[in-house]
C-alpha atoms as a PDB file:
ATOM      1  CA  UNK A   1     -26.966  38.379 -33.276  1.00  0.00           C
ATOM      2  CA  UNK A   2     -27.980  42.037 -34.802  1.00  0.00           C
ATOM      3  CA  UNK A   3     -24.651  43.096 -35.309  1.00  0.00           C
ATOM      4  CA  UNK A   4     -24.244  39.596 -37.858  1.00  0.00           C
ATOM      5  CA  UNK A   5     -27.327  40.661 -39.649  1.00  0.00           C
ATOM      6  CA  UNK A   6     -26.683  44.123 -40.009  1.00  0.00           C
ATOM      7  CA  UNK A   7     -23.221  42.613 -41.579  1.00  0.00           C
ATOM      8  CA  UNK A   8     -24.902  40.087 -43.814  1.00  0.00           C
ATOM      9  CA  UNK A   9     -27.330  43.087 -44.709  1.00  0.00           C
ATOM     10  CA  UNK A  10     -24.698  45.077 -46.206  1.00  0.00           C
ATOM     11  CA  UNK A  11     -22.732  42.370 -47.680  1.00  0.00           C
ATOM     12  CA  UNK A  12     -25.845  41.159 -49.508  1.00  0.00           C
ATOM     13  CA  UNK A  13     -26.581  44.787 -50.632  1.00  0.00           C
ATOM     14  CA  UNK A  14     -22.906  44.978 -52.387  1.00  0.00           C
ATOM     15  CA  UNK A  15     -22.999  42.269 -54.461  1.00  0.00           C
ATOM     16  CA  UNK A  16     -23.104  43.257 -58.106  1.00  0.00           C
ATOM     17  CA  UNK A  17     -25.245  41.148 -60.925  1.00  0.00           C
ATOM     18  CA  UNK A  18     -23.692  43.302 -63.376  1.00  0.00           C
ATOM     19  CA  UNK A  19     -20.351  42.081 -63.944  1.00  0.00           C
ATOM     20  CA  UNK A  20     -19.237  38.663 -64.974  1.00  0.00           C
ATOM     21  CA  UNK A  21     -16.319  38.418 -62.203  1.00  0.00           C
ATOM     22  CA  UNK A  22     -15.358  39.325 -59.147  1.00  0.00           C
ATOM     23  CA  UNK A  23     -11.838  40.163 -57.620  1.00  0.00           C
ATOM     24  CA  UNK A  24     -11.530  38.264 -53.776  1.00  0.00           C
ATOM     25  CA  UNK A  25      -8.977  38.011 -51.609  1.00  0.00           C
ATOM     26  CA  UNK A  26      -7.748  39.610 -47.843  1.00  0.00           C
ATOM     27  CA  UNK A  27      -8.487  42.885 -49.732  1.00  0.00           C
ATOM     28  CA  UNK A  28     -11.775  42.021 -50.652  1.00  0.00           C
ATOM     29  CA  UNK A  29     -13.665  39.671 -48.545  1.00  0.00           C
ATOM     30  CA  UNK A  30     -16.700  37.716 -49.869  1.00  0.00           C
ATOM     31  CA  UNK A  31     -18.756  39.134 -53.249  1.00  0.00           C
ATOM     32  CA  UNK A  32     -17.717  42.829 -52.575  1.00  0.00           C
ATOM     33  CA  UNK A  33     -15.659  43.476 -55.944  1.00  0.00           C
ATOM     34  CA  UNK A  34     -17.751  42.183 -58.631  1.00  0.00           C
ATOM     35  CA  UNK A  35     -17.084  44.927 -61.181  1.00  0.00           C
ATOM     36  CA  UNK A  36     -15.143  43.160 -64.112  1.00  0.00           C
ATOM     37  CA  UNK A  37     -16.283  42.611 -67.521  1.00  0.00           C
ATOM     38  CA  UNK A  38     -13.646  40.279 -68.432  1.00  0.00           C
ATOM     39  CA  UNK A  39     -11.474  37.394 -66.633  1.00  0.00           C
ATOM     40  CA  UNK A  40      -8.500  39.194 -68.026  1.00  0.00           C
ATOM     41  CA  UNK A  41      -9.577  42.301 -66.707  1.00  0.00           C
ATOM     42  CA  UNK A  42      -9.989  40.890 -63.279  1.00  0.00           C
ATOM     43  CA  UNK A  43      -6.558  39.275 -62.947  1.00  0.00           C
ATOM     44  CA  UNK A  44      -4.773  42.357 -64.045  1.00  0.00           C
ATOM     45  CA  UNK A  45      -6.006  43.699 -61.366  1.00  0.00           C
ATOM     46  CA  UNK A  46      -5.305  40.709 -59.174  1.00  0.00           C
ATOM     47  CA  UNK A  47      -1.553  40.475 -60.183  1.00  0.00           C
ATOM     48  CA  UNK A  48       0.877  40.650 -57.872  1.00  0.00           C
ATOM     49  CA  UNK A  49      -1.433  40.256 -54.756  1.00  0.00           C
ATOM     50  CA  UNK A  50      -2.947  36.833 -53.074  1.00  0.00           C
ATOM     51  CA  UNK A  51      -6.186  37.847 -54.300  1.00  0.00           C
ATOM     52  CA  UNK A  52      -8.343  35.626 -56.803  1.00  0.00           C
ATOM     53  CA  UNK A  53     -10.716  35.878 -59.943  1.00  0.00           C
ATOM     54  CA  UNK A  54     -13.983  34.042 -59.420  1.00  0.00           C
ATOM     55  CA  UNK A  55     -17.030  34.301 -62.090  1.00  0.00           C
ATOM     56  CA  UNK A  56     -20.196  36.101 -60.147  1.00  0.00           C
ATOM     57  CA  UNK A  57     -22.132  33.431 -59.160  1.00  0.00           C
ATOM     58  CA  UNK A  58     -25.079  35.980 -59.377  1.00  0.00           C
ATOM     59  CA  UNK A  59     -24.541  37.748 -63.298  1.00  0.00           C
ATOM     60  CA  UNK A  60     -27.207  37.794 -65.301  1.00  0.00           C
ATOM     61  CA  UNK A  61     -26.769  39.309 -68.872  1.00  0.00           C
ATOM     62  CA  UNK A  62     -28.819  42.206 -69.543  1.00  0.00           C
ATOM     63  CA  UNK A  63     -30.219  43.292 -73.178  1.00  0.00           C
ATOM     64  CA  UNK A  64     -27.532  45.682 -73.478  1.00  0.00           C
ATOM     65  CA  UNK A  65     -24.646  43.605 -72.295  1.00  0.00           C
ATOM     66  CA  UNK A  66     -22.899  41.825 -74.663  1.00  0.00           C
ATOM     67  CA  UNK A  67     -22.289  37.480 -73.350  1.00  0.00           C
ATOM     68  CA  UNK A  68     -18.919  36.743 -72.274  1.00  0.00           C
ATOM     69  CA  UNK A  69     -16.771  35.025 -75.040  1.00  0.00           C
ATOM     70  CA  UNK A  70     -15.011  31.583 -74.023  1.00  0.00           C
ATOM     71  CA  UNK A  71     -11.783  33.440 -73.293  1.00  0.00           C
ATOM     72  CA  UNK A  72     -13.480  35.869 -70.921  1.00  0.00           C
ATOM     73  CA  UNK A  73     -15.122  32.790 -68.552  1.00  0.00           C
ATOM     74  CA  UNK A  74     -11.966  30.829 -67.956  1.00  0.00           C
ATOM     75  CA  UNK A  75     -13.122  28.133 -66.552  1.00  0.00           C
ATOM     76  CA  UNK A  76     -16.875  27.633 -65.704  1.00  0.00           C
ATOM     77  CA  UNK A  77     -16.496  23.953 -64.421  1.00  0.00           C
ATOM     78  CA  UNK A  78     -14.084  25.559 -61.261  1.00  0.00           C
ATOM     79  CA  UNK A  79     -16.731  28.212 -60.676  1.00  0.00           C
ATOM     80  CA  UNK A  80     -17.634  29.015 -56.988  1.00  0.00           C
ATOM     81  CA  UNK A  81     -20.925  27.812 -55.575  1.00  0.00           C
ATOM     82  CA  UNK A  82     -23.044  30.752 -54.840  1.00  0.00           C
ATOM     83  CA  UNK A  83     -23.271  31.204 -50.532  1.00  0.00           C
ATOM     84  CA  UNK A  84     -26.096  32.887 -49.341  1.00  0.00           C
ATOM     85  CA  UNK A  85     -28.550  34.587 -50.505  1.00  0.00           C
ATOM     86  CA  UNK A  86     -28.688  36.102 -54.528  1.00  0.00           C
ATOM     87  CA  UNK A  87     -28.927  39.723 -54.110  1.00  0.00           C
ATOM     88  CA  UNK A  88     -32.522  41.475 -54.834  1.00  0.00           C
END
């Protein structure tokens, strides 16, 4: 039971609410690449593997970042529902 939350401890702590999307797949489980400004940014990166672009359930615009443009959110309706926690 302490080893799952020491791992739910540091998953939680690398979740990023400063980028708009997240890269996840075998290579990176859960929330732990969220470090993409744009959708098309993120699935350069995810060609040619099995991994996926999902918006970050958890981004919230600062003052100094600009708001993703329709073409960066692809499609907010097929956006993944946040699962546990939002990070502090």
């Amino acid at each position: 039971m302490a080893t799952l939350l020491v791992l739910a401890a540091s998953a939680h702590a690398q979740v990023s609410t400063r980028y708009p999307f997240c890269l996840q797949g075998d290579d990176y489980p859960g929330w732990s690449n969220c470090a993409f400004t744009s959708y098309q940014q993120c699935q350069a990166s995810a060609s040619g593997t099995f991994d996926e672009c999902l918006a970050n359930p958890w981004y919230q615009a600062g003052d100094n970042a600009a708001p993703p443009t329709d073409s960066d959110t692809g499609s907010q309706a097929l956006a993944p529902l946040p699962v546990g926690p939002p990070p502090d």
